[in-house]
PDB file of N, CA and C in Angstrom:
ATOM      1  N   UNK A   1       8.466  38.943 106.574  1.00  0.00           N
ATOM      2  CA  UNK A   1       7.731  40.003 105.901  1.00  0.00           C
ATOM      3  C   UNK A   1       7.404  39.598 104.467  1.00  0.00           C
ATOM      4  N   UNK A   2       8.162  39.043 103.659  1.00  0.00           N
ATOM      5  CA  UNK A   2       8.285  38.625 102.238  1.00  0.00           C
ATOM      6  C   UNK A   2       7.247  37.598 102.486  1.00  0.00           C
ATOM      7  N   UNK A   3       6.890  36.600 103.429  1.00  0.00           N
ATOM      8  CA  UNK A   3       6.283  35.418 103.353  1.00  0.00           C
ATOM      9  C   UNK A   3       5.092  36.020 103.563  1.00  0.00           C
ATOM     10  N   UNK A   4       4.794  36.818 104.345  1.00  0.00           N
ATOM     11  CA  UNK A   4       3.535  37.567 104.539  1.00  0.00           C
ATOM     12  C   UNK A   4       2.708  38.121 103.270  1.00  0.00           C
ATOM     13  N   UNK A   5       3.553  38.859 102.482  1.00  0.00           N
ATOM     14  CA  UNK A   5       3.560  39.589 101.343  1.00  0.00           C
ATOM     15  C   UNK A   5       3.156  38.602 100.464  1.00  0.00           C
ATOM     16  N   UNK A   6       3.714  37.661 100.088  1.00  0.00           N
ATOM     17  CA  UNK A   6       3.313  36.507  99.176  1.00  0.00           C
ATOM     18  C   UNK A   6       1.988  35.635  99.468  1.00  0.00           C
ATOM     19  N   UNK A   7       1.766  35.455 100.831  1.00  0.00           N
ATOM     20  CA  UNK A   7       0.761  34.457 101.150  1.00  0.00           C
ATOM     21  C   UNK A   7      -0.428  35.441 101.040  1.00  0.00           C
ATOM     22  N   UNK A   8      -0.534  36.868 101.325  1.00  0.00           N
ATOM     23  CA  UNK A   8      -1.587  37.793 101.317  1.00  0.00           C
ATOM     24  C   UNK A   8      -1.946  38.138  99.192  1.00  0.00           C
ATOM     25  N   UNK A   9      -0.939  38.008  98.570  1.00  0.00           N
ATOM     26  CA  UNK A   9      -0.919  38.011  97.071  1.00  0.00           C
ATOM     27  C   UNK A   9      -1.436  36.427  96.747  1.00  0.00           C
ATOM     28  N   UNK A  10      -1.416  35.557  97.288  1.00  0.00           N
ATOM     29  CA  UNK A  10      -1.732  34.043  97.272  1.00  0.00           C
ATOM     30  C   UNK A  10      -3.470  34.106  97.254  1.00  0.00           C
ATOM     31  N   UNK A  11      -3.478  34.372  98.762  1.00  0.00           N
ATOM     32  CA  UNK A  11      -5.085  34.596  98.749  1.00  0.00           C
ATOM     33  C   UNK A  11      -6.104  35.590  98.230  1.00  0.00           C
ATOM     34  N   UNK A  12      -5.248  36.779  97.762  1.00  0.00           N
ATOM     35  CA  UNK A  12      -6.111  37.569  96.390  1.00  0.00           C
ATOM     36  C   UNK A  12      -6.721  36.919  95.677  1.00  0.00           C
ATOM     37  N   UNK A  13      -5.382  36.007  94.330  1.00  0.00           N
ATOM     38  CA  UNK A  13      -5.801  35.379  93.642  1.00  0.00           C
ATOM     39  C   UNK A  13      -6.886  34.083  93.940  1.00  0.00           C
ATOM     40  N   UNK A  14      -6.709  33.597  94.844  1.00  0.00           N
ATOM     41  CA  UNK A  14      -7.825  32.600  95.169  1.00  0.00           C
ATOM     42  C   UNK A  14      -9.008  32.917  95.174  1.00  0.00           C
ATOM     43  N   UNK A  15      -9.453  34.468  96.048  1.00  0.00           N
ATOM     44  CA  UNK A  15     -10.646  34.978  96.085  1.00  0.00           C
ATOM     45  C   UNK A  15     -11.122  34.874  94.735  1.00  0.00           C
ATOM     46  N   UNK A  16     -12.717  35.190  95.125  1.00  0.00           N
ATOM     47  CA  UNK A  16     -13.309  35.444  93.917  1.00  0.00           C
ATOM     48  C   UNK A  16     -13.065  36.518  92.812  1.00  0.00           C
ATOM     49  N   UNK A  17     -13.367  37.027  91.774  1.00  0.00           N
ATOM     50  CA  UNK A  17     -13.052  38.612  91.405  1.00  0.00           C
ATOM     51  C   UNK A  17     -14.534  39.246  91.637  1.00  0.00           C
ATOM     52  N   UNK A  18     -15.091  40.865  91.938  1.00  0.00           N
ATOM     53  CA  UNK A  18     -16.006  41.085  91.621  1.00  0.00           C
ATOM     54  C   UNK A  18     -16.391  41.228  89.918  1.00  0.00           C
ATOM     55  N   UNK A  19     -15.558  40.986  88.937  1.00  0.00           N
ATOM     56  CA  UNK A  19     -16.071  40.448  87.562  1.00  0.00           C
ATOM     57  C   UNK A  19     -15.216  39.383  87.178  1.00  0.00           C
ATOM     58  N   UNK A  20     -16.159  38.413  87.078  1.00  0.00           N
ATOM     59  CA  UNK A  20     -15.750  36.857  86.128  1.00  0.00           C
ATOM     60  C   UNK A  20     -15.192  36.909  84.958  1.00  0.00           C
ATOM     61  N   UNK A  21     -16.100  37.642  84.463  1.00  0.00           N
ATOM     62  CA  UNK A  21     -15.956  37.932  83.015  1.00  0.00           C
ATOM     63  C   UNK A  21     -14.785  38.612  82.277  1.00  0.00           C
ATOM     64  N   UNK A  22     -13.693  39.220  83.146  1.00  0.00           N
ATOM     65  CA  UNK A  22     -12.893  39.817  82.920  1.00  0.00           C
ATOM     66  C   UNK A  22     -12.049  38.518  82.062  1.00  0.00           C
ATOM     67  N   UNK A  23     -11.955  37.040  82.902  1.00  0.00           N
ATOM     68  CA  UNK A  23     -10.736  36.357  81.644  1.00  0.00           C
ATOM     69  C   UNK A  23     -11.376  35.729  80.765  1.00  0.00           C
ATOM     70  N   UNK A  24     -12.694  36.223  80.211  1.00  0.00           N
ATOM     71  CA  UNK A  24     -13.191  35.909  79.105  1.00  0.00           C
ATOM     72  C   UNK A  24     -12.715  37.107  77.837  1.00  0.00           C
ATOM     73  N   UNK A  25     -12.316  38.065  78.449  1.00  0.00           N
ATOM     74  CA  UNK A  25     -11.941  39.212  77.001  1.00  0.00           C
ATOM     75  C   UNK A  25     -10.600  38.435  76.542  1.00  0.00           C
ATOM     76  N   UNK A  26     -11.033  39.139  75.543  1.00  0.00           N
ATOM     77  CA  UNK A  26      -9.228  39.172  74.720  1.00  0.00           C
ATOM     78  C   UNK A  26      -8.919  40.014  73.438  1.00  0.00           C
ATOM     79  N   UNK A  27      -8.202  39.851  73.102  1.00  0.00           N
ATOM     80  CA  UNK A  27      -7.902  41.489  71.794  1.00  0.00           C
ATOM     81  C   UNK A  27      -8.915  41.288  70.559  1.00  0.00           C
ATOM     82  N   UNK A  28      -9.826  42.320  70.509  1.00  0.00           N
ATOM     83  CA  UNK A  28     -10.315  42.558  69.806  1.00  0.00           C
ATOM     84  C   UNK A  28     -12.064  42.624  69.588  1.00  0.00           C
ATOM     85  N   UNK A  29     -12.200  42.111  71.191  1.00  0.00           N
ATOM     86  CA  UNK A  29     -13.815  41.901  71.684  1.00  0.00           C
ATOM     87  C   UNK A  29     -14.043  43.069  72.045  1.00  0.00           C
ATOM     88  N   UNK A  30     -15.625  43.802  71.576  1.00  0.00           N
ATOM     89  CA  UNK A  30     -16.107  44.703  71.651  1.00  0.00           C
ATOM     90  C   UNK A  30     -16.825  45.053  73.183  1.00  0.00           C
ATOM     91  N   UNK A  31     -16.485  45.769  74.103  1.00  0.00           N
ATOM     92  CA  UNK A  31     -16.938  45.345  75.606  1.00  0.00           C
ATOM     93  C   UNK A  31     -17.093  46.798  75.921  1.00  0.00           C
ATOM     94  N   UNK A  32     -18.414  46.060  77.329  1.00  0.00           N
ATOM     95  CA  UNK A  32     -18.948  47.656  77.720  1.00  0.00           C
ATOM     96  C   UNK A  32     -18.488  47.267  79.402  1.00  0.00           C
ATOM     97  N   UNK A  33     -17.603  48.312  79.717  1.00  0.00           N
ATOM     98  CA  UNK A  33     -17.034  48.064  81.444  1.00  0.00           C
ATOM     99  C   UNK A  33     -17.859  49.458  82.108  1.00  0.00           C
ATOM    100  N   UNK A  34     -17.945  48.652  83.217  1.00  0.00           N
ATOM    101  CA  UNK A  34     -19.117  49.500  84.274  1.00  0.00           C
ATOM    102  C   UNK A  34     -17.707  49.868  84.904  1.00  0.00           C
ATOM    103  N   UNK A  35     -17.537  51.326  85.736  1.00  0.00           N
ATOM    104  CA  UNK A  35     -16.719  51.595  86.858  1.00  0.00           C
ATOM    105  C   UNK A  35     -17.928  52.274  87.420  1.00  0.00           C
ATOM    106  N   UNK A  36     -17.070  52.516  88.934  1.00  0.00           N
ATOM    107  CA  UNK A  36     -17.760  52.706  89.794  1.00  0.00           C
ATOM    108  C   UNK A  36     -17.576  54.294  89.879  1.00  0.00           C
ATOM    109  N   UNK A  37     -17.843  55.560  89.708  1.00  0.00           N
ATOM    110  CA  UNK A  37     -17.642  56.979  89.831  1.00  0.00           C
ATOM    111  C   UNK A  37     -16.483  57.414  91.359  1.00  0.00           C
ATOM    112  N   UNK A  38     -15.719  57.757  90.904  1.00  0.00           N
ATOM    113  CA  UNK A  38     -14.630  57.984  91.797  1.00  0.00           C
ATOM    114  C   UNK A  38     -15.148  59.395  92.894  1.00  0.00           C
ATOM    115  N   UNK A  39     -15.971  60.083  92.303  1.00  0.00           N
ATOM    116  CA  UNK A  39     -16.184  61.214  93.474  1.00  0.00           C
ATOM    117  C   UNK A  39     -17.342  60.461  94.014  1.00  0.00           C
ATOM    118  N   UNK A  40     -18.612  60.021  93.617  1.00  0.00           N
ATOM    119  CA  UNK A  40     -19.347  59.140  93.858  1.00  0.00           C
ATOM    120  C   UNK A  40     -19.689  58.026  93.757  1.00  0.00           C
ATOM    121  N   UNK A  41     -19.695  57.274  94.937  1.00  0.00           N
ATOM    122  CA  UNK A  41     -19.641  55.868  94.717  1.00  0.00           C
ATOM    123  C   UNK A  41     -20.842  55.118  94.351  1.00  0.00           C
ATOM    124  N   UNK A  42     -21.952  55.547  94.345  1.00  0.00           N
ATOM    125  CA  UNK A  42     -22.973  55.326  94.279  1.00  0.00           C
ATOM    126  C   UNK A  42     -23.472  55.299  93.078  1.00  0.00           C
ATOM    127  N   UNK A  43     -23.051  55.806  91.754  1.00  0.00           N
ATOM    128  CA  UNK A  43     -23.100  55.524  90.254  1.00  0.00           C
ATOM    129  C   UNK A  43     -22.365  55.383  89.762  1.00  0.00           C
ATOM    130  N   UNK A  44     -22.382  54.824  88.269  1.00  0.00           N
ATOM    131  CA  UNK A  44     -21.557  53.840  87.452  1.00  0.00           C
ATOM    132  C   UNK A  44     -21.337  54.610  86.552  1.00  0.00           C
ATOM    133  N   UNK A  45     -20.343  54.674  85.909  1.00  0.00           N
ATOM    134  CA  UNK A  45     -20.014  54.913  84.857  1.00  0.00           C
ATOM    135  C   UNK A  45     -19.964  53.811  83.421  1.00  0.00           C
ATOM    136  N   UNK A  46     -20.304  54.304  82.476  1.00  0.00           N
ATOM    137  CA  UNK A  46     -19.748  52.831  81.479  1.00  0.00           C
ATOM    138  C   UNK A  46     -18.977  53.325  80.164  1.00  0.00           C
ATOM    139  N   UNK A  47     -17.912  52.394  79.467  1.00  0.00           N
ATOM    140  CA  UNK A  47     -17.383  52.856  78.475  1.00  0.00           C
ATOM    141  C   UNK A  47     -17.394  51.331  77.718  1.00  0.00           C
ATOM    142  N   UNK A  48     -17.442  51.957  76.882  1.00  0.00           N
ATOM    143  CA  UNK A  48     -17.477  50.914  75.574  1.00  0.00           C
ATOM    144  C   UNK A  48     -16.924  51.424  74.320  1.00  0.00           C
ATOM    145  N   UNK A  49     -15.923  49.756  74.129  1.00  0.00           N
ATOM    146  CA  UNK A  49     -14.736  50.030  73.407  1.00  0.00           C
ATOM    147  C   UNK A  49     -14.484  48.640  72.626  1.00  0.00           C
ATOM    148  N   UNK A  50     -13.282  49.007  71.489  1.00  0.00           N
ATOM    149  CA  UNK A  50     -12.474  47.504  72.021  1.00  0.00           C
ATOM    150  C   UNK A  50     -11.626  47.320  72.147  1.00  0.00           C
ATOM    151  N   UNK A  51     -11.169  46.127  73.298  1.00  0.00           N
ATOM    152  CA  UNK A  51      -9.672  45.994  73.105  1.00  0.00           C
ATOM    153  C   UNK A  51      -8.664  45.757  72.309  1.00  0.00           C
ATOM    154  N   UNK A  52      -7.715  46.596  72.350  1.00  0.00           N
ATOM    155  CA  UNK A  52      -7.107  46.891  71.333  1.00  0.00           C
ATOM    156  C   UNK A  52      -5.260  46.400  72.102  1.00  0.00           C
ATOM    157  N   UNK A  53      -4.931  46.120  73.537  1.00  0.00           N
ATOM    158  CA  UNK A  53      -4.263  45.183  74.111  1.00  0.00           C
ATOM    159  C   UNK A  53      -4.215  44.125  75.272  1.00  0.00           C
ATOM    160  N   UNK A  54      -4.055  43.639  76.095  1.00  0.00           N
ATOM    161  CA  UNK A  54      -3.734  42.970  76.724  1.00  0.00           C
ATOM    162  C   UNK A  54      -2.720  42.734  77.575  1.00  0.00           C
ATOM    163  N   UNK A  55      -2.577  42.877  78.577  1.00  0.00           N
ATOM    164  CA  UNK A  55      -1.337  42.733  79.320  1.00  0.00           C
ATOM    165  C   UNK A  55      -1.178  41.578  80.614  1.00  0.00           C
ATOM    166  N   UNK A  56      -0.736  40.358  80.401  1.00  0.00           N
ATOM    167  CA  UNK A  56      -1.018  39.658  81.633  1.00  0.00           C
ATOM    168  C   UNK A  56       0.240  39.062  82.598  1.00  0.00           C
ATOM    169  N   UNK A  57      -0.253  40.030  84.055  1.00  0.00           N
ATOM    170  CA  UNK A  57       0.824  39.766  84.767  1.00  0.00           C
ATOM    171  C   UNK A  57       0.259  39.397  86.692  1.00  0.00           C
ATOM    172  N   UNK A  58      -0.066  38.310  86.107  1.00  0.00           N
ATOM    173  CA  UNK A  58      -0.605  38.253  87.496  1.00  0.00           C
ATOM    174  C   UNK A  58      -1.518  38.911  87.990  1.00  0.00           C
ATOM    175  N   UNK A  59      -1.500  40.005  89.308  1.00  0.00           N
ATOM    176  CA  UNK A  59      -2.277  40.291  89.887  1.00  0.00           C
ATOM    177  C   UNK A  59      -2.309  42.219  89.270  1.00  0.00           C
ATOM    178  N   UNK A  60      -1.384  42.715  88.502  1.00  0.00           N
ATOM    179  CA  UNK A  60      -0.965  43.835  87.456  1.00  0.00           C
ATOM    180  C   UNK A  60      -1.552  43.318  86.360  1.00  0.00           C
ATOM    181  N   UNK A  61      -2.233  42.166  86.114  1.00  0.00           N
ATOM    182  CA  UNK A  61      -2.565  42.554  84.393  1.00  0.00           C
ATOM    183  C   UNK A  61      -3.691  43.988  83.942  1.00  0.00           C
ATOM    184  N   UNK A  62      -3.669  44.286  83.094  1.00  0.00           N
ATOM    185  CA  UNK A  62      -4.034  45.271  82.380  1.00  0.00           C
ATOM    186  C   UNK A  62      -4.885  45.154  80.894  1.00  0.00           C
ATOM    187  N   UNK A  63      -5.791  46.086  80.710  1.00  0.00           N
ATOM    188  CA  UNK A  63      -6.224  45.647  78.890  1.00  0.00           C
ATOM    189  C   UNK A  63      -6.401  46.876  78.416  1.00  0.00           C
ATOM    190  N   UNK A  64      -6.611  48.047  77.260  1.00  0.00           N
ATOM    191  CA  UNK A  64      -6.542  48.876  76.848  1.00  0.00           C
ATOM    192  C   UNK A  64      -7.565  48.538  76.134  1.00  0.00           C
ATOM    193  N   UNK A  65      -8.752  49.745  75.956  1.00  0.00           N
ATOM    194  CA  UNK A  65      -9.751  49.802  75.610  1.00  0.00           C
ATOM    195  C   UNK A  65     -10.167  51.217  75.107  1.00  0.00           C
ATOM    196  N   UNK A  66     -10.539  51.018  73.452  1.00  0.00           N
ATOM    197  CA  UNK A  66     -10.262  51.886  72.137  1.00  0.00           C
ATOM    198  C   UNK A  66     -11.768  52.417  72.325  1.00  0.00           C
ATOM    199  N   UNK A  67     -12.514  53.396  71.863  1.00  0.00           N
ATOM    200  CA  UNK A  67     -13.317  53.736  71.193  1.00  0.00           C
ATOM    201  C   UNK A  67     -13.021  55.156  70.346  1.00  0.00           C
ATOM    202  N   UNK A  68     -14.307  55.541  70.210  1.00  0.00           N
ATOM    203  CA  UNK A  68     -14.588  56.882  69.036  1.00  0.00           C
ATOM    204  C   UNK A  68     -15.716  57.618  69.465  1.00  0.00           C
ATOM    205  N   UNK A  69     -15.289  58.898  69.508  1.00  0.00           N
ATOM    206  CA  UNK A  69     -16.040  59.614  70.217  1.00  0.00           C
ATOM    207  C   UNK A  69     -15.964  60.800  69.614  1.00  0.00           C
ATOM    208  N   UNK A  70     -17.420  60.953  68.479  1.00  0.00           N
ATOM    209  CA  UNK A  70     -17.138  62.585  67.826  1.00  0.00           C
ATOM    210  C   UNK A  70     -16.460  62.816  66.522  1.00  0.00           C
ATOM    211  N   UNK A  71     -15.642  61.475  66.224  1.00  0.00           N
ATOM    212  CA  UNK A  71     -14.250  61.588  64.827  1.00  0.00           C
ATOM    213  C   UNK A  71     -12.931  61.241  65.426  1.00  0.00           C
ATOM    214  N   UNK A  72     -13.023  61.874  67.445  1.00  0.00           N
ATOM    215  CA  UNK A  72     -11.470  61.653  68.449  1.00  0.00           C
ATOM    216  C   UNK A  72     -11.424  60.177  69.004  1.00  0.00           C
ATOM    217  N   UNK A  73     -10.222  59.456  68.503  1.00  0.00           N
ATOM    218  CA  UNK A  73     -10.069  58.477  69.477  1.00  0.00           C
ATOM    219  C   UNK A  73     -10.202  58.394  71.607  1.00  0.00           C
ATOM    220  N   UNK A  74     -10.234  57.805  71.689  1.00  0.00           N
ATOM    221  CA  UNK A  74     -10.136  57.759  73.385  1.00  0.00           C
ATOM    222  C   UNK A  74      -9.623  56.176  73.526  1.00  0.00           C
ATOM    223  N   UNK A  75      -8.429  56.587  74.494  1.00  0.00           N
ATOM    224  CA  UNK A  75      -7.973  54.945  74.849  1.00  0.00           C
ATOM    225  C   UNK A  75      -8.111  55.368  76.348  1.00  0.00           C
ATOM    226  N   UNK A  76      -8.514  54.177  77.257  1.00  0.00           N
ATOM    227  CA  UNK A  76      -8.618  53.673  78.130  1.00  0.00           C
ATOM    228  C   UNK A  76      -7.784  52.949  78.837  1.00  0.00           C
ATOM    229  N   UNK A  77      -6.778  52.816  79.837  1.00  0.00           N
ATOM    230  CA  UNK A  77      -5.914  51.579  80.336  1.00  0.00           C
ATOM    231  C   UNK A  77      -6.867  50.957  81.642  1.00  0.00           C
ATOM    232  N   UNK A  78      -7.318  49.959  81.994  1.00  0.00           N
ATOM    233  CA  UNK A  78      -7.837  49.512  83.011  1.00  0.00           C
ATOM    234  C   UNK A  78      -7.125  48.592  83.491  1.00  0.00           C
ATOM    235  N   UNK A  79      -7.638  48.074  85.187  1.00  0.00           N
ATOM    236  CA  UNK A  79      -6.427  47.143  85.782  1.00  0.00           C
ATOM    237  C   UNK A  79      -7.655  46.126  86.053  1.00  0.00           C
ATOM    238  N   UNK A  80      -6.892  44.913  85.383  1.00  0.00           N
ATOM    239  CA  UNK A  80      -8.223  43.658  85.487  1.00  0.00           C
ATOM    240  C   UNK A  80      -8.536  43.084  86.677  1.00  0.00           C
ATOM    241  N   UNK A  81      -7.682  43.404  87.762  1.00  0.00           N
ATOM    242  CA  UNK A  81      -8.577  42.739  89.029  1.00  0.00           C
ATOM    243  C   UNK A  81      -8.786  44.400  90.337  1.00  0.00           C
ATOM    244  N   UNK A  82      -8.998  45.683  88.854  1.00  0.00           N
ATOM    245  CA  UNK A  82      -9.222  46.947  90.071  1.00  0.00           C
ATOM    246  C   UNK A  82     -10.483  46.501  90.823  1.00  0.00           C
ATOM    247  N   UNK A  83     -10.352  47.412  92.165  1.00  0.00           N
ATOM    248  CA  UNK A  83     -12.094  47.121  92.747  1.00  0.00           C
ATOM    249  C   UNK A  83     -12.784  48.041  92.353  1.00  0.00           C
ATOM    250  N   UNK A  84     -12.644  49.036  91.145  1.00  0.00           N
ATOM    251  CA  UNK A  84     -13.327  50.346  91.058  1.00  0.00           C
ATOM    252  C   UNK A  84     -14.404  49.442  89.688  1.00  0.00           C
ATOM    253  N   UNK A  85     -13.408  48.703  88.643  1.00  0.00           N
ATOM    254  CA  UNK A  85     -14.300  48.087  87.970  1.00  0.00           C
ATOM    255  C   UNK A  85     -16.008  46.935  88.178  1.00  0.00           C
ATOM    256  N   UNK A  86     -16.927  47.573  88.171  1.00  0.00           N
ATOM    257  CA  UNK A  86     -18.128  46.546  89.054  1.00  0.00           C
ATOM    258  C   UNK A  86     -18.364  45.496  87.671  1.00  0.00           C
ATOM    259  N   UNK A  87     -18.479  46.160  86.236  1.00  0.00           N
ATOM    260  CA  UNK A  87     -19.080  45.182  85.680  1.00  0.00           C
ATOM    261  C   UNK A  87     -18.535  45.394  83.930  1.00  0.00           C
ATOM    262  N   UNK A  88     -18.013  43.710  84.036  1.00  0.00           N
ATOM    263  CA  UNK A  88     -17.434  43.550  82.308  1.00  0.00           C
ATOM    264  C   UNK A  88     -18.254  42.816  81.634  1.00  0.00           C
ATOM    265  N   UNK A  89     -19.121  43.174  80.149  1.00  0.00           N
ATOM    266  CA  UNK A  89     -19.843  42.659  79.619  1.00  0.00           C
ATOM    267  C   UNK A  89     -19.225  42.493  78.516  1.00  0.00           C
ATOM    268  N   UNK A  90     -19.342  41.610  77.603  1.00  0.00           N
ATOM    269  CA  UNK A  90     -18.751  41.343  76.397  1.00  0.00           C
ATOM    270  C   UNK A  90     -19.749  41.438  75.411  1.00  0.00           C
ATOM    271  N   UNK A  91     -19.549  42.473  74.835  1.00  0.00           N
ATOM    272  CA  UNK A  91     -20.884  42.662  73.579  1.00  0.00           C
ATOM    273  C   UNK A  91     -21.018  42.154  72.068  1.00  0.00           C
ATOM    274  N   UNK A  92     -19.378  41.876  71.661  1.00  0.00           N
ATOM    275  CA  UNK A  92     -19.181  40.867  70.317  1.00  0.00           C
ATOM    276  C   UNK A  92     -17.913  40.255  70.572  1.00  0.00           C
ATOM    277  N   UNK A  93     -18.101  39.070  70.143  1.00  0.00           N
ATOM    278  CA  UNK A  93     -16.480  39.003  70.218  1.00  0.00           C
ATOM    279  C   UNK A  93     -15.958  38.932  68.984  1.00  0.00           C
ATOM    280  N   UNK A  94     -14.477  39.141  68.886  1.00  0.00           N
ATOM    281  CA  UNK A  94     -13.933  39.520  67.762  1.00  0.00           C
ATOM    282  C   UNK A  94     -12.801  38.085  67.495  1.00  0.00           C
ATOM    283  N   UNK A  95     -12.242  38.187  66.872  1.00  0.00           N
ATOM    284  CA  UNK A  95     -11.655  37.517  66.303  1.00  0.00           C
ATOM    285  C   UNK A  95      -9.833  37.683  65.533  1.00  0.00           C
ATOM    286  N   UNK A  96      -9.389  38.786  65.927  1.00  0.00           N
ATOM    287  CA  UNK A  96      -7.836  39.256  66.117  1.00  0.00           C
ATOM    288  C   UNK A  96      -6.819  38.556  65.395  1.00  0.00           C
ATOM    289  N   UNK A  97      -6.648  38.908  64.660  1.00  0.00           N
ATOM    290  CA  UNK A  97      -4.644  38.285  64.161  1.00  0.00           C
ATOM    291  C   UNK A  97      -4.112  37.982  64.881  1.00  0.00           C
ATOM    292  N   UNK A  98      -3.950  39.841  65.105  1.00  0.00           N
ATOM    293  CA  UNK A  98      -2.672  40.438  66.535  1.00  0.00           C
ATOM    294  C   UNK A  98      -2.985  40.267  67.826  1.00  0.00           C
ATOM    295  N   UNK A  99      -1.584  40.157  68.225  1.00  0.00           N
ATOM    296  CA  UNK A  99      -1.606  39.940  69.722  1.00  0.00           C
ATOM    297  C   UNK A  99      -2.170  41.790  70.476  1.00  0.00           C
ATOM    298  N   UNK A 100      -1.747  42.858  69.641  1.00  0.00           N
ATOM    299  CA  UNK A 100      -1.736  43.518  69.667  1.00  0.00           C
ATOM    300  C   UNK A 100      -2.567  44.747  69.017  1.00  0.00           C
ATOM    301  N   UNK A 101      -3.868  45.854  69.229  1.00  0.00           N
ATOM    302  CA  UNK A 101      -4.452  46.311  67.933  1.00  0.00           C
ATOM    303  C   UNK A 101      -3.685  47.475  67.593  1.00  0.00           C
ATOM    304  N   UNK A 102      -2.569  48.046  67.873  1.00  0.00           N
ATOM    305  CA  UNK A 102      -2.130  49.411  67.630  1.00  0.00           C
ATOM    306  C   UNK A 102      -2.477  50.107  66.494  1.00  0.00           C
ATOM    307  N   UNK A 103      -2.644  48.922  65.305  1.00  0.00           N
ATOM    308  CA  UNK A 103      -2.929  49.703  63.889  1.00  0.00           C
ATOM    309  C   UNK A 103      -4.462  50.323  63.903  1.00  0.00           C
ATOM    310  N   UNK A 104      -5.261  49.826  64.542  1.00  0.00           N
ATOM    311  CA  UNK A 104      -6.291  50.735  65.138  1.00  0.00           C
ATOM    312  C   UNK A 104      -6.652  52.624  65.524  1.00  0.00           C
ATOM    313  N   UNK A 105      -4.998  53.180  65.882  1.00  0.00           N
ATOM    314  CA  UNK A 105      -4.688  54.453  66.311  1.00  0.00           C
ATOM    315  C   UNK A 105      -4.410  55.524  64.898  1.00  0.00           C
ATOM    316  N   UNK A 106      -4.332  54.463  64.333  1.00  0.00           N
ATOM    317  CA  UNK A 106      -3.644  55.069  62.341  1.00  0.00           C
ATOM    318  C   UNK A 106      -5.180  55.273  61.501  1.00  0.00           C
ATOM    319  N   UNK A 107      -6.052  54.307  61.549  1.00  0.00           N
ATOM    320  CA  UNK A 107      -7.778  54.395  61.151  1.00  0.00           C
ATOM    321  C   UNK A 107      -8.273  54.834  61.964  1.00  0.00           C
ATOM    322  N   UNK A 108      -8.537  56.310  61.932  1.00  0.00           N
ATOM    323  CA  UNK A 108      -9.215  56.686  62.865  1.00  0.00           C
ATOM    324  C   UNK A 108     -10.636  57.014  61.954  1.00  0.00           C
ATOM    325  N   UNK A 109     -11.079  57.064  61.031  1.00  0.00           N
ATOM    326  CA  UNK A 109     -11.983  57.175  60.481  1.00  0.00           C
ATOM    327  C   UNK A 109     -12.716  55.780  59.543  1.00  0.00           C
ATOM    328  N   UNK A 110     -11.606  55.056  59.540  1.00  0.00           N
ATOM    329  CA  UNK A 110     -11.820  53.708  58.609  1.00  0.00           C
ATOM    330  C   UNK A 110     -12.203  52.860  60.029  1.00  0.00           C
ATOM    331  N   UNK A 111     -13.643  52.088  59.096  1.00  0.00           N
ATOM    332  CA  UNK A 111     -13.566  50.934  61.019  1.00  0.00           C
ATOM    333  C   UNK A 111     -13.111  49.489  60.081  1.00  0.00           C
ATOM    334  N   UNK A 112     -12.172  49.208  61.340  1.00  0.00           N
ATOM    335  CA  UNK A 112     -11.404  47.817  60.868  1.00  0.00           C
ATOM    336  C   UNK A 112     -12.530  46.620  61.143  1.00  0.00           C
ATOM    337  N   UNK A 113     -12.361  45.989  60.067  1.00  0.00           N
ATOM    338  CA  UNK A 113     -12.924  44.333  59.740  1.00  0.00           C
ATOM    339  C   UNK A 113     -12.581  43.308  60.435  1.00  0.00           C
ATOM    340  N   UNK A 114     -12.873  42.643  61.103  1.00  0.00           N
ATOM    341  CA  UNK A 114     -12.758  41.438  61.470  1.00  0.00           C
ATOM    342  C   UNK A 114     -13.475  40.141  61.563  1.00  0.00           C
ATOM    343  N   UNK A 115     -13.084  39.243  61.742  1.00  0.00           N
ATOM    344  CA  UNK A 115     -13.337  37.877  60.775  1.00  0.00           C
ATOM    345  C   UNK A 115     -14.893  37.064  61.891  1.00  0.00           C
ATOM    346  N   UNK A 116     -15.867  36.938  61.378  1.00  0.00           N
ATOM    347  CA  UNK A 116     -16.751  36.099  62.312  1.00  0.00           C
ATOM    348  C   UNK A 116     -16.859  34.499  62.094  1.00  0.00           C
TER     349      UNK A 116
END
């Protein structure tokens, strides 16, 4: 059963992803992600943000994705190989210290600088 389990997690990763582009992000690139509408499948949704973490764990990695909406923050958690995600575009890339943007949640009115 375990060997099953592993060789079926084996050939995930081998497959293709339906977005490439997903291990091109990294903390602090400004990106617009297409999902697919959960009551309807047939339109997209899009949010655009930036990442503000990263999480990489195999076939669980994860990235958190910041914007501003109105004066209110909105964070986002997405799963980098979901099938609901159709399309990751990278609109600037940034350039990050941190491994991490949390100080991002504290400026909510100040927009943070980063280095080109």
């Amino acid at each position: 059963m375990i060997n099953r389990l592993t060789l079926e997690e084996v050939e995930r990763e081998l497959s293709p992803t339906p977005c490439c582009d997903a291990f091109k992000i990294s903390v602090g690139d400004l990106i617009i992600i297409e999902t697919l509408n959960q009551s309807d499948k047939k339109k997209n949704q899009s949010f655009e943000g930036i990442v503000i973490a990263k999480r990489n764990r195999s076939n669980n990695s994860s990235f958190i994705v910041r914007k501003a909406s109105s004066g209110f923050g909105i964070e986002r958690t997405f799963q980098l190989h979901s099938p609901l995600i159709s399309k990751i575009t990278v609109k600037k890339f940034g350039n990050a210290k941190r491994s991490k943007l949390y100080c991002l949640r504290l400026n909510v009115g100040k927009p943070m600088v980063f280095k080109k």
